[in-house]
N, C-alpha and C. Protein backbone atom coordinates (compact mmCIF):
# COMPACT_ATOMS: atom_id res chain seq x y z
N UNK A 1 115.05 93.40 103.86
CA UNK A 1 115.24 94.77 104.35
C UNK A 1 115.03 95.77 103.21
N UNK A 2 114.78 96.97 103.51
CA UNK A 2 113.92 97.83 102.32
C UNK A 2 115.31 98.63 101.89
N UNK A 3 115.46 98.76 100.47
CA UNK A 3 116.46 99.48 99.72
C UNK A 3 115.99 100.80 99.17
N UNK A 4 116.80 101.95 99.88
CA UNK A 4 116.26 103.32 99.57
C UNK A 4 116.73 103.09 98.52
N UNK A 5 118.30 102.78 98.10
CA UNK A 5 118.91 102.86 96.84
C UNK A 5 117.91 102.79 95.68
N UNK A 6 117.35 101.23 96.15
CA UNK A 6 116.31 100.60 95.02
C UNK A 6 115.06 101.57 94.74
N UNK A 7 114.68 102.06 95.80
CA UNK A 7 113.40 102.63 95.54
C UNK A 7 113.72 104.04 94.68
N UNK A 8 114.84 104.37 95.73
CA UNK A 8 115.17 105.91 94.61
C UNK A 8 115.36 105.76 93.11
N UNK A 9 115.67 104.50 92.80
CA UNK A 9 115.97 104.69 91.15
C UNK A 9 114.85 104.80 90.40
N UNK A 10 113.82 103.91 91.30
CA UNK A 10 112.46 104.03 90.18
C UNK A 10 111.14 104.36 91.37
N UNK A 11 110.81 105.47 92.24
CA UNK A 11 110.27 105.62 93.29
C UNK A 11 108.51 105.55 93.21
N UNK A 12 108.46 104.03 92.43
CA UNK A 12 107.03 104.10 92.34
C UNK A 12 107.08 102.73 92.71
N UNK A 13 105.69 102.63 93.69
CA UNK A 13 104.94 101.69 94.56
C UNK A 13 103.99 101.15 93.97
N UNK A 14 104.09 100.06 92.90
CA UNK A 14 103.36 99.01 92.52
C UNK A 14 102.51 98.56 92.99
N UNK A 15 100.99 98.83 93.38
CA UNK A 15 100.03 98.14 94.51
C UNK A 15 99.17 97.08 93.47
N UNK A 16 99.43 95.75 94.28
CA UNK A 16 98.97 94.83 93.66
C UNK A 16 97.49 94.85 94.99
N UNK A 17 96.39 94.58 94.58
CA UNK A 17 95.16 94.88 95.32
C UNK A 17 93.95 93.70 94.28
N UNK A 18 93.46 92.51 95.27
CA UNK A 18 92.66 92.04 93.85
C UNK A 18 92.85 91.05 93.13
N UNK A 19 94.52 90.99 93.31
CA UNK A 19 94.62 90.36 91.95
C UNK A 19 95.09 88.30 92.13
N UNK A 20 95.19 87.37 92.09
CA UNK A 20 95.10 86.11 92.50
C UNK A 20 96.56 86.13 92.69
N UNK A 21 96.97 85.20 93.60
CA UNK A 21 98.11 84.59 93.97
C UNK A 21 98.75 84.21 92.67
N UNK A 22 98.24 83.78 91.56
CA UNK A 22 98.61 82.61 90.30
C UNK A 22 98.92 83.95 89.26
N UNK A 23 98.32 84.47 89.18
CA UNK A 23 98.47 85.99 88.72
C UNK A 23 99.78 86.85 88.81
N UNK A 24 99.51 87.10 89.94
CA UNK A 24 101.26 87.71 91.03
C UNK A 24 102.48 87.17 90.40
N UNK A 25 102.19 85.69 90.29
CA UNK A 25 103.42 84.77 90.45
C UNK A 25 104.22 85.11 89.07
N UNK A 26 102.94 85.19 88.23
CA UNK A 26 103.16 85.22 86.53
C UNK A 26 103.76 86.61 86.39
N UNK A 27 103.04 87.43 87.31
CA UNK A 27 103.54 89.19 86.45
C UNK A 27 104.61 89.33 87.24
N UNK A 28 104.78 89.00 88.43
CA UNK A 28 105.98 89.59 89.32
C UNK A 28 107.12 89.60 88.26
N UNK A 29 107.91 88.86 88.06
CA UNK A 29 109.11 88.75 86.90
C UNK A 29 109.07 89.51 86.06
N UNK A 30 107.92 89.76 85.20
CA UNK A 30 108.30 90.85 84.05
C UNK A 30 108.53 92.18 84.77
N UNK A 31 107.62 92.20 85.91
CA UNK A 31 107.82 93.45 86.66
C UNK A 31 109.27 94.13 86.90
N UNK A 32 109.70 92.69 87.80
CA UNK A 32 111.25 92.92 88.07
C UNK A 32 111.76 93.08 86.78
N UNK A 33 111.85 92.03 85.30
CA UNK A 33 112.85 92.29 84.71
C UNK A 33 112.29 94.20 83.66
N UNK A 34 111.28 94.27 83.83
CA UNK A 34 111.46 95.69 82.90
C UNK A 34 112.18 96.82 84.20
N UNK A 35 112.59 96.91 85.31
CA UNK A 35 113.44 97.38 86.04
C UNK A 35 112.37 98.15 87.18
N UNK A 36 111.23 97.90 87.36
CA UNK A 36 110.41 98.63 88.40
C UNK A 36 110.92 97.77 89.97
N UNK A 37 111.57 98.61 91.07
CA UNK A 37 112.23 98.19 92.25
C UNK A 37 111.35 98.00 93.74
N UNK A 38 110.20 98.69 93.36
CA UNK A 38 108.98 98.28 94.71
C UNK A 38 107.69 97.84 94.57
N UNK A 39 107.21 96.69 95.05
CA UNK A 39 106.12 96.74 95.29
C UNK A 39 104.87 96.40 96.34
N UNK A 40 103.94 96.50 96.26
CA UNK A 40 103.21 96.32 97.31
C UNK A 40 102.09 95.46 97.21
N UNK A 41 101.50 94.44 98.24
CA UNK A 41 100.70 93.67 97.94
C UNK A 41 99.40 94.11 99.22
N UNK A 42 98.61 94.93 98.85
CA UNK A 42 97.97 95.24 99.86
C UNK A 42 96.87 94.11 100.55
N UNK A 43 96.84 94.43 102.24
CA UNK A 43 96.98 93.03 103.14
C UNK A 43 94.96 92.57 102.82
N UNK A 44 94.09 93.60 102.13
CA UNK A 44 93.13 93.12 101.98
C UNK A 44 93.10 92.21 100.51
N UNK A 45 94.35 91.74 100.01
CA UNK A 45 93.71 90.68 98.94
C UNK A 45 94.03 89.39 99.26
N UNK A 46 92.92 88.76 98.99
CA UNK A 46 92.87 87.03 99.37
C UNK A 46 94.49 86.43 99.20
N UNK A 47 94.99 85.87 99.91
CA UNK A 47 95.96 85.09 100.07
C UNK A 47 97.36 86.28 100.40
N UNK A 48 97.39 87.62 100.67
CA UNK A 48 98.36 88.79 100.64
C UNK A 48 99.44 88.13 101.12
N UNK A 49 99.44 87.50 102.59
CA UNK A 49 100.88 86.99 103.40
C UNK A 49 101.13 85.94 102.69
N UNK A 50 100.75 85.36 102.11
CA UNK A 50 101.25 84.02 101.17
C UNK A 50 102.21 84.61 99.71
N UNK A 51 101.27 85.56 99.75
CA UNK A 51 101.73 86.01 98.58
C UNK A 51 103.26 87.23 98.67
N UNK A 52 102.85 87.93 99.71
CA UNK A 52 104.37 88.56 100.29
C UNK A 52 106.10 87.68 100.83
N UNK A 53 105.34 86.11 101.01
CA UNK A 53 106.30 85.28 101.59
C UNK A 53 106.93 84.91 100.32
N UNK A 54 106.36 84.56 99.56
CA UNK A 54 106.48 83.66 98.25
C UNK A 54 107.40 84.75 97.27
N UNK A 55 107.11 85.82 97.82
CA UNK A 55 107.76 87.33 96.26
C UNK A 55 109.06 87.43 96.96
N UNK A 56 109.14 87.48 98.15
CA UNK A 56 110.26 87.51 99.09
C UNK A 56 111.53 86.23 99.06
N UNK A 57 110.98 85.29 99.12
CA UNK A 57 111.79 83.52 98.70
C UNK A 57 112.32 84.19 97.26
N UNK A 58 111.74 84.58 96.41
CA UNK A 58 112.34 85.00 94.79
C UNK A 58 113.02 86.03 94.52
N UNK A 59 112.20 86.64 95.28
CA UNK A 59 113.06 87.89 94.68
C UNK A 59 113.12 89.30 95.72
N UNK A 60 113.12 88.40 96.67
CA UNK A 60 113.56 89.62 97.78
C UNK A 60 115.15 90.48 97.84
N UNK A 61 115.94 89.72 97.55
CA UNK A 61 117.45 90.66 96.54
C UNK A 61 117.42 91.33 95.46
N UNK A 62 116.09 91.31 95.18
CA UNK A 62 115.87 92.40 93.75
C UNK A 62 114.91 93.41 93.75
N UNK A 63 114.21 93.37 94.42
CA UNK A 63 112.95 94.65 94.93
C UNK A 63 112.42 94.38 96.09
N UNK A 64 111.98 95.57 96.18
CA UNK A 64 111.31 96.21 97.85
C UNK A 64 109.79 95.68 97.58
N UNK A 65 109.46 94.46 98.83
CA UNK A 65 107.85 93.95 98.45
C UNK A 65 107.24 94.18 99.96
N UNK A 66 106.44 94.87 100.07
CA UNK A 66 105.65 95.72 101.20
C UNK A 66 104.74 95.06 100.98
N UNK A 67 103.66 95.63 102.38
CA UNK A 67 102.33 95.20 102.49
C UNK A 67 101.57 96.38 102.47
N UNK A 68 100.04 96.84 102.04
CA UNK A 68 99.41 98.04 102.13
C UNK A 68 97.90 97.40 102.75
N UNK A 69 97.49 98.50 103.03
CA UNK A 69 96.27 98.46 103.74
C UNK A 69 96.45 98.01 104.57
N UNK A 70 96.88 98.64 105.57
CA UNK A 70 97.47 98.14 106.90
C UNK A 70 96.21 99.45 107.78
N UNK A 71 95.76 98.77 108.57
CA UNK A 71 95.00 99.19 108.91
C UNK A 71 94.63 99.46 111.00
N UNK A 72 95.88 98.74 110.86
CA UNK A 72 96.18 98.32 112.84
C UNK A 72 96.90 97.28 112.96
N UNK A 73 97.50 97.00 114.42
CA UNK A 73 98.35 96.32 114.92
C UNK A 73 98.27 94.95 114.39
N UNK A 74 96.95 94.07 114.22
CA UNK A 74 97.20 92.99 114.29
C UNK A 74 97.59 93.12 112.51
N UNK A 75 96.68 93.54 111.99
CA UNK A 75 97.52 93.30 110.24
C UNK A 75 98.85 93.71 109.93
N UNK A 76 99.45 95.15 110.91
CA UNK A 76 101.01 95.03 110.41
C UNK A 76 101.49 94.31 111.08
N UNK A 77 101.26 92.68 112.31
CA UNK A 77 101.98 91.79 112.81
C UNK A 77 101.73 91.06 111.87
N UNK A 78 101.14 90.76 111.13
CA UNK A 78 100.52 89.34 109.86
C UNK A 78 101.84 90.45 108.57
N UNK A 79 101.74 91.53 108.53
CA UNK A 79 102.53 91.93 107.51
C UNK A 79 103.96 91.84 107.50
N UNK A 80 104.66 91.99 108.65
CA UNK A 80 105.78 91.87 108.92
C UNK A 80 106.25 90.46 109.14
N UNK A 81 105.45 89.42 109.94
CA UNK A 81 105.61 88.24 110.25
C UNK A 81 105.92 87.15 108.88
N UNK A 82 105.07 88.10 107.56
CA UNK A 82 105.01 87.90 106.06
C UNK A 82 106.88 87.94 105.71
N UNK A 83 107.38 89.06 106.29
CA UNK A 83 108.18 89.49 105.35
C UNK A 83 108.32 90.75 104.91
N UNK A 84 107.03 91.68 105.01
CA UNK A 84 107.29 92.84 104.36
C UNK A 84 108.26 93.69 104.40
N UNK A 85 108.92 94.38 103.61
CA UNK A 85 109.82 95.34 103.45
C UNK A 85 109.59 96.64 104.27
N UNK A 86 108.14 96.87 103.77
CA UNK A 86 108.14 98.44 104.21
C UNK A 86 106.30 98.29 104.48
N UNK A 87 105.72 99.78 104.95
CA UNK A 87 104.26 99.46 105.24
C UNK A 87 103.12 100.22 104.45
N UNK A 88 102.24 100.46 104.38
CA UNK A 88 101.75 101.86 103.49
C UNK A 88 100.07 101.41 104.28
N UNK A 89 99.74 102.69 105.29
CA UNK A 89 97.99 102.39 105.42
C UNK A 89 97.52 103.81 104.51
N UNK A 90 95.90 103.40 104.28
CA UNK A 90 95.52 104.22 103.74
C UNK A 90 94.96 105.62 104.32
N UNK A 91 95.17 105.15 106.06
CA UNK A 91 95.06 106.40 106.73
C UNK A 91 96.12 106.47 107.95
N UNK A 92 95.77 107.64 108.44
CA UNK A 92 97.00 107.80 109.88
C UNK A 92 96.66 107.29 110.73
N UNK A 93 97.11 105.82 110.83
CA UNK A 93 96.90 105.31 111.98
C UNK A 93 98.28 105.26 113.27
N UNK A 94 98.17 106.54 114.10
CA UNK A 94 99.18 106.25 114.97
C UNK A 94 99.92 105.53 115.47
N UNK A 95 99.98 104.40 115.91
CA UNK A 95 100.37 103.09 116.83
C UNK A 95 100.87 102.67 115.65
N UNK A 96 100.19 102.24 114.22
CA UNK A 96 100.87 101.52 113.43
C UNK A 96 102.49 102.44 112.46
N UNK A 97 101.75 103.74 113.09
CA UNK A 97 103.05 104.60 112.44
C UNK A 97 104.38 104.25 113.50
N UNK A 98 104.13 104.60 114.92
CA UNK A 98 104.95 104.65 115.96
C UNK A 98 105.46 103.06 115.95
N UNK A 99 104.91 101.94 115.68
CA UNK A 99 105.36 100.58 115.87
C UNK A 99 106.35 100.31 114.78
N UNK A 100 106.28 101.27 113.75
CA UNK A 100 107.52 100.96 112.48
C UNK A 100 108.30 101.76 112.66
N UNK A 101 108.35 103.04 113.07
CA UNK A 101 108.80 103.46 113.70
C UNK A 101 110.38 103.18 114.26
N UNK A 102 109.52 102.37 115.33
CA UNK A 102 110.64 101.43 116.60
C UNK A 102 111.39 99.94 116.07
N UNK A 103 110.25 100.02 114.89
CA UNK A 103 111.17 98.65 114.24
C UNK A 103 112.08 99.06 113.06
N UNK A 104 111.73 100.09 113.03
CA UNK A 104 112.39 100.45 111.63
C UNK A 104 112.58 99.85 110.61
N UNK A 105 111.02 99.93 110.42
CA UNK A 105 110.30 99.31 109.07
C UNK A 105 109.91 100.69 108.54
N UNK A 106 110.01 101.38 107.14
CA UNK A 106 109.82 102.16 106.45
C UNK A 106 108.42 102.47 106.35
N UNK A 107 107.70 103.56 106.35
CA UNK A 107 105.85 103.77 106.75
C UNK A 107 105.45 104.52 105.98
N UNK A 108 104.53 104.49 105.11
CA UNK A 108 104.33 104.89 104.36
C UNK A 108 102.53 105.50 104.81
N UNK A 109 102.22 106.47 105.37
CA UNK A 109 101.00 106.28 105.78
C UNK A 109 100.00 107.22 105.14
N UNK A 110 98.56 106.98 104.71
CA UNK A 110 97.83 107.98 103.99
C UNK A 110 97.08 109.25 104.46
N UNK A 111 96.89 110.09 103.61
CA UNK A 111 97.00 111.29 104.61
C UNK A 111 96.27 111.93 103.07
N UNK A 112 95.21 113.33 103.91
CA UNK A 112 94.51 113.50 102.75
C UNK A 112 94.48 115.71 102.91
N UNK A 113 94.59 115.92 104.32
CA UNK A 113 94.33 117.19 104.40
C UNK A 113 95.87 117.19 104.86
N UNK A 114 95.82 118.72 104.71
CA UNK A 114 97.41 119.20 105.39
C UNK A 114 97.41 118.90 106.76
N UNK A 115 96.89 119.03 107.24
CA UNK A 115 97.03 118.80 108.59
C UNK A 115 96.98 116.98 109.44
N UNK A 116 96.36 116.29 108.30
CA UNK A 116 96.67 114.99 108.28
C UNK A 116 98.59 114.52 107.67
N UNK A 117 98.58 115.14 106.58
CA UNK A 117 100.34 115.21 106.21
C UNK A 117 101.10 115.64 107.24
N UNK A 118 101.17 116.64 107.80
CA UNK A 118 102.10 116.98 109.22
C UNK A 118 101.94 116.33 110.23
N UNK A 119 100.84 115.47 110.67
CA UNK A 119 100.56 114.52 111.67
C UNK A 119 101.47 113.49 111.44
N UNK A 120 101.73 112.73 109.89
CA UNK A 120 101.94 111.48 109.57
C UNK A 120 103.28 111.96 109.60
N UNK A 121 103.62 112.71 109.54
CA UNK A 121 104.98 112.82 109.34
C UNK A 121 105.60 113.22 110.56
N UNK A 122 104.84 113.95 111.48
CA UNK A 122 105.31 114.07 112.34
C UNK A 122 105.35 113.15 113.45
N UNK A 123 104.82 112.18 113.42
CA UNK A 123 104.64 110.65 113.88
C UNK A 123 105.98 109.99 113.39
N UNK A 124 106.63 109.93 112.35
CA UNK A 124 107.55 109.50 111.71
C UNK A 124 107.82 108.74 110.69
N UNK A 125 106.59 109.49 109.82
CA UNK A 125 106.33 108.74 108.48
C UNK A 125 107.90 108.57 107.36
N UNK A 126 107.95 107.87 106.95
CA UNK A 126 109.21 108.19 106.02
C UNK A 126 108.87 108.76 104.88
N UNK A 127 107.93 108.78 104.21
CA UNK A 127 107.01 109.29 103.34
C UNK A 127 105.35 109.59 103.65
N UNK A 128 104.70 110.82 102.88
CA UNK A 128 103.33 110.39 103.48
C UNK A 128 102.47 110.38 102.11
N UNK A 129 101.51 108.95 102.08
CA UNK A 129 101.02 108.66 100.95
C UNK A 129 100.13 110.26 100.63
N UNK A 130 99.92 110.62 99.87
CA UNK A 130 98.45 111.35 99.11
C UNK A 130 97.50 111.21 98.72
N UNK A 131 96.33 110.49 99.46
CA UNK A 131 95.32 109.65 99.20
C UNK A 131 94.07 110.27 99.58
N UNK A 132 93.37 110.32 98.77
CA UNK A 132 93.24 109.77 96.74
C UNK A 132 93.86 111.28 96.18
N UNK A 133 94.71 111.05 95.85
CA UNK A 133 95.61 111.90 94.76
C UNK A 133 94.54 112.53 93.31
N UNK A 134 93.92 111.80 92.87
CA UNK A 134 93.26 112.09 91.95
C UNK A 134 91.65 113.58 92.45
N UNK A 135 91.80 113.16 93.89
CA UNK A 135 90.49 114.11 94.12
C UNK A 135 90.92 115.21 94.39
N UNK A 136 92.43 115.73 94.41
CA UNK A 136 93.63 116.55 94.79
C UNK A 136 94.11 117.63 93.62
N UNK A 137 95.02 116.35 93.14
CA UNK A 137 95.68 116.82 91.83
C UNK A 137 97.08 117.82 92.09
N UNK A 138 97.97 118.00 91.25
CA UNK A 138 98.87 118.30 91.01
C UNK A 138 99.34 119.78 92.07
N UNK A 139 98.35 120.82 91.62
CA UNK A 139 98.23 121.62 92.55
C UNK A 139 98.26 121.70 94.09
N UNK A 140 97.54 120.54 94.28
CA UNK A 140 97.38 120.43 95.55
C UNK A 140 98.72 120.15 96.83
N UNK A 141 99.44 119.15 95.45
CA UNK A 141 100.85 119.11 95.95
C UNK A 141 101.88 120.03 96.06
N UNK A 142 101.98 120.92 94.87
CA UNK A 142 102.79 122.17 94.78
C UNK A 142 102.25 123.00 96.30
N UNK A 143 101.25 122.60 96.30
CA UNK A 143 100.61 124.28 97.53
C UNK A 143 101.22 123.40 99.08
N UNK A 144 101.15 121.99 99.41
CA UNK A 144 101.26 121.67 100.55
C UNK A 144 103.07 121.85 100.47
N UNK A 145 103.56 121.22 99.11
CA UNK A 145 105.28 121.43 99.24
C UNK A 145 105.53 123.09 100.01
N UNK A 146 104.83 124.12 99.66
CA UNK A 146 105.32 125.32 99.67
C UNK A 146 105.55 125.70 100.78
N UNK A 147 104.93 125.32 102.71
CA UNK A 147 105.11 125.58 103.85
C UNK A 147 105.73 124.41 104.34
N UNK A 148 105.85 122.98 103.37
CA UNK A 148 106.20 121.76 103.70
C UNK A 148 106.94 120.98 103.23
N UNK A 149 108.30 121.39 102.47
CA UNK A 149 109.42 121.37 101.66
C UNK A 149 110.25 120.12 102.22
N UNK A 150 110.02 119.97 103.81
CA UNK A 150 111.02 119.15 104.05
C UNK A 150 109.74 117.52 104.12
N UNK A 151 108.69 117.67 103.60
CA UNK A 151 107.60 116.64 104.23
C UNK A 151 108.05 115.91 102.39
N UNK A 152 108.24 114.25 102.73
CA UNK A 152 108.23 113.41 101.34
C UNK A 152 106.54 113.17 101.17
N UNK A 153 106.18 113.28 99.87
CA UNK A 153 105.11 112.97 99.80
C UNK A 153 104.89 112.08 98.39
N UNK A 154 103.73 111.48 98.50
CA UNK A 154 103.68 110.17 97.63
C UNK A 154 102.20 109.90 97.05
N UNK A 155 102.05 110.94 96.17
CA UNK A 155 100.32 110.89 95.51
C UNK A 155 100.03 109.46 95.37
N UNK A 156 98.94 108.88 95.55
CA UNK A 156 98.48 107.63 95.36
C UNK A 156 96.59 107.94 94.77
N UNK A 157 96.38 107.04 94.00
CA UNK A 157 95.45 107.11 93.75
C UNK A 157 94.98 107.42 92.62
N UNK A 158 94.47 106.78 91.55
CA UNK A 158 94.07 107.50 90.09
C UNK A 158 94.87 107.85 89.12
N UNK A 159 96.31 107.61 89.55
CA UNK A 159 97.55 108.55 88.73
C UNK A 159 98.27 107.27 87.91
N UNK A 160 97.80 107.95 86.40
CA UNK A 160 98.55 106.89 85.32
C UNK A 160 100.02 107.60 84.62
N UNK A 161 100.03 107.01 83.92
CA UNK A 161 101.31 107.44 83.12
C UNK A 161 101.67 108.63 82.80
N UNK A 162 100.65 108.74 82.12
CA UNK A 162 100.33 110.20 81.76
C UNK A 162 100.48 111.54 82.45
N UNK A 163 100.16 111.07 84.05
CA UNK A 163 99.75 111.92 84.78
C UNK A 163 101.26 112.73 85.50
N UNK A 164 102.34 111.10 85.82
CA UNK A 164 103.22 111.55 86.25
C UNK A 164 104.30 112.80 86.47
N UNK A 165 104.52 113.30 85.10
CA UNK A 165 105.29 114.66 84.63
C UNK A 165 104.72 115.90 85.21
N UNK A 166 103.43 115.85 85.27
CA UNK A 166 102.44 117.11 86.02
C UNK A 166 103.23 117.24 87.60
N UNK A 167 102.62 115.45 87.83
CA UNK A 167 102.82 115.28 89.96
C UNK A 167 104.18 116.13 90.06
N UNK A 168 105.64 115.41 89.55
CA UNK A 168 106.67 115.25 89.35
C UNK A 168 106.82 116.64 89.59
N UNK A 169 106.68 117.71 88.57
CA UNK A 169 106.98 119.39 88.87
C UNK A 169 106.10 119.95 89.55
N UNK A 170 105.03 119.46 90.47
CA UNK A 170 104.35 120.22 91.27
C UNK A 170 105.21 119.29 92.82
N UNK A 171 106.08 118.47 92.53
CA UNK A 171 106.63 118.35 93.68
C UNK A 171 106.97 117.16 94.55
N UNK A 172 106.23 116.14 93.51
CA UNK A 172 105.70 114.75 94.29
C UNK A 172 107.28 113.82 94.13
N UNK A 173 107.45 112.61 95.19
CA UNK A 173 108.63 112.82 95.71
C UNK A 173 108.67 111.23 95.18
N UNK A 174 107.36 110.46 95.24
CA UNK A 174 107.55 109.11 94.76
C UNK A 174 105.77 109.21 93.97
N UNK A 175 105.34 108.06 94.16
CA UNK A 175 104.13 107.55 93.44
C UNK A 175 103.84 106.00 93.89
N UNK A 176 102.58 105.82 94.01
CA UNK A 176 101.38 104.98 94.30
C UNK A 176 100.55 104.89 93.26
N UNK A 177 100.67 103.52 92.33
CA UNK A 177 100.13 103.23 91.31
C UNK A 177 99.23 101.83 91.63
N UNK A 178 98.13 101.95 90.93
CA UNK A 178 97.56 100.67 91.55
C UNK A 178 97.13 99.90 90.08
N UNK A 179 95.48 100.05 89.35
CA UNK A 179 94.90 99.59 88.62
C UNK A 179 95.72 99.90 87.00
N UNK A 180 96.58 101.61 87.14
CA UNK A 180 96.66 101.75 85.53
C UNK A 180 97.85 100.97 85.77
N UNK A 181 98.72 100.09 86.16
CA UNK A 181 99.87 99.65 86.27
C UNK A 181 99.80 98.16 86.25
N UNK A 182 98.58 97.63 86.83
CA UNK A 182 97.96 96.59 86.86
C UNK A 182 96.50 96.62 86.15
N UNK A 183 96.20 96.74 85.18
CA UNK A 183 94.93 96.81 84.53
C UNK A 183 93.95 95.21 84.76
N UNK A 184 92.56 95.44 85.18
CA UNK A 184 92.64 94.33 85.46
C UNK A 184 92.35 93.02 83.62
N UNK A 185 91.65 93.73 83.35
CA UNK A 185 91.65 92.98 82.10
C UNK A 185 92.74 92.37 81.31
N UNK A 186 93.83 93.44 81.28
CA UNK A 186 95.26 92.69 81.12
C UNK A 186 95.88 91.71 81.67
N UNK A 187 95.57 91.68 82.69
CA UNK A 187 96.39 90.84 84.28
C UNK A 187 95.47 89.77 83.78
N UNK A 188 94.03 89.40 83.06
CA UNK A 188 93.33 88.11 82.72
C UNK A 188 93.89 87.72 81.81
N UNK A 189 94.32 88.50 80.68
CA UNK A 189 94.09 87.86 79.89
C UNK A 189 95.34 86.51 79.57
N UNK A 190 96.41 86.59 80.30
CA UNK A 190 97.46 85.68 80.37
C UNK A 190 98.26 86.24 79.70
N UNK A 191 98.35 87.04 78.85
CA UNK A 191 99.15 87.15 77.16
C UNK A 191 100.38 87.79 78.46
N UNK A 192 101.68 87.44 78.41
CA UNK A 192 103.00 87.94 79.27
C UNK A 192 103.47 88.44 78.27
N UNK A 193 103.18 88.65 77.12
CA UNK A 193 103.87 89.43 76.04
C UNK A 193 103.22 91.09 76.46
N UNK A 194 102.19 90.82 76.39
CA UNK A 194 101.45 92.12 76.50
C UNK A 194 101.69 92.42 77.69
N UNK A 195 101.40 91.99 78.75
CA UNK A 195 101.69 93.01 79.92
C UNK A 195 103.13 93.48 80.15
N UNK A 196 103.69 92.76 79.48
CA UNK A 196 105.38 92.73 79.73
C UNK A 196 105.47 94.42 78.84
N UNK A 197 104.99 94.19 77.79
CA UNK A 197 105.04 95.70 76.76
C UNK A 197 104.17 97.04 77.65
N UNK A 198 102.98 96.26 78.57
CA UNK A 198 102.56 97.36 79.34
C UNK A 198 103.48 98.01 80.28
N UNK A 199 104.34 97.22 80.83
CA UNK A 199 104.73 97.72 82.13
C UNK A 199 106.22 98.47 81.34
N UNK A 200 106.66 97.78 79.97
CA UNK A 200 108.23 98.72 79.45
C UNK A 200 106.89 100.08 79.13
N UNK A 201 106.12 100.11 78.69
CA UNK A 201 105.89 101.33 77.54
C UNK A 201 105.46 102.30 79.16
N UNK A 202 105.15 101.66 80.16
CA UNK A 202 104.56 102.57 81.43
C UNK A 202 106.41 103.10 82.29
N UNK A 203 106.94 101.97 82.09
CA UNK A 203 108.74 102.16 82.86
C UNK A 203 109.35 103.94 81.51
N UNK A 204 108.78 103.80 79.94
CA UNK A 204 109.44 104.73 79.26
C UNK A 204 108.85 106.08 79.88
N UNK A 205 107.63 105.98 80.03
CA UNK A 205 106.75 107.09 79.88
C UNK A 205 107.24 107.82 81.38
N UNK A 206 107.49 106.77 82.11
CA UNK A 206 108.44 107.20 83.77
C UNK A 206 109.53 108.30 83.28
N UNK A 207 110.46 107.29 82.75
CA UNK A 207 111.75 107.66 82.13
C UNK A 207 111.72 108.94 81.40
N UNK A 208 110.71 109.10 80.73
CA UNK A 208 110.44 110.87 80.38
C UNK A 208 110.38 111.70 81.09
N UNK A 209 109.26 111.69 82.23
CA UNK A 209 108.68 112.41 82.94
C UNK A 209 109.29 113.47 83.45
């Protein structure tokens, strides 16, 4: 079951996309132990429900593990049937908003114009992703917060470490991190020392923000 508690402490969405089952298994743990509380295994990477069942058996009492790229009914039945916590598509897909909805599974759905954000939310998004955040930017969020104060919103897309402190005072309510959080060259190279130092020196740079 999905922990607002958890998510509120550290409200960024880990999207694992890509990356091997054997991979997952290795980084998940440092993940959990440098203190990051959600993540997501989006449903287009080879083995996703295997891989959502398996994070769930471990460490489903310690973080929120969702499915993304949810794209219609039959993938959020393979996502939920997984285990998932919570949902995230990359667009507004109605039915899959209204079906979590009624299950009260947490929805996270993507949304790119204002008028796509008030849809998703007004569907009954619990958050609405910001996708691609990067073709947007900071501004873009301050201007939609300003008629839309009560709408959660959740830039996704392109946004590294760096970037966070900008989103953060223009308004942004969580975050959708994918590649700078998961680099893929890092995620090869095996070294758990190093990614372990990637993900504290990316958890400090949070902790500033």
């Amino acid at each position: 079951m999905f922990s607002w508690v958890k998510f509120e402490k550290v409200p960024i969405v880990g999207i694992i996309r890509n990356i091997s089952s054997d991979a997952f298994e290795r980084i998940l743990p440092l993940y959990v132990q440098v203190g990051f509380t959600t993540i997501e295994v989006t449903m287009n990477t080879q083995g996703a429900e295997s891989m959502i069942r398996k994070a769930k058996a471990v460490f489903g009492d310690s973080i929120n593990i969702g499915a993304g790229t949810v794209c219609n009914l039959i993938d959020l039945q393979k996502a939920l049937d997984a285990g998932a916590d919570f949902i995230v598509t990359p667009i507004v897909v109605a039915d899959v908003i209204q079906k979590c909805v009624g299950y009260d599974v947490p929805v996270f759905p993507g949304a790119f114009t204002p008028t796509e954000i008030y849809t998703a939310w007004s569907l009954g998004a619990s958050m609405v992703k910001v996708f691609p955040a990067s073709h947007l930017g900071p501004d873009f969020i301050q201007s939609v917060k300003a008629p839309f104060s009560q709408i959660r919103l959740m830039p996704t897309g392109g946004i590294g470490s760096d970037d966070i402190a900008r989103y953060k005072k223009a308004g942004a309510d969580a975050f959708g991190i994918g590649s700078p959080l998961f680099p893929t060259q890092l995620i090869k190279t095996s070294n758990d020392e190093n990614i372990f130092n990637h993900f504290k020196t990316f958890m400090e740079k949070w902790e500033k923000s």
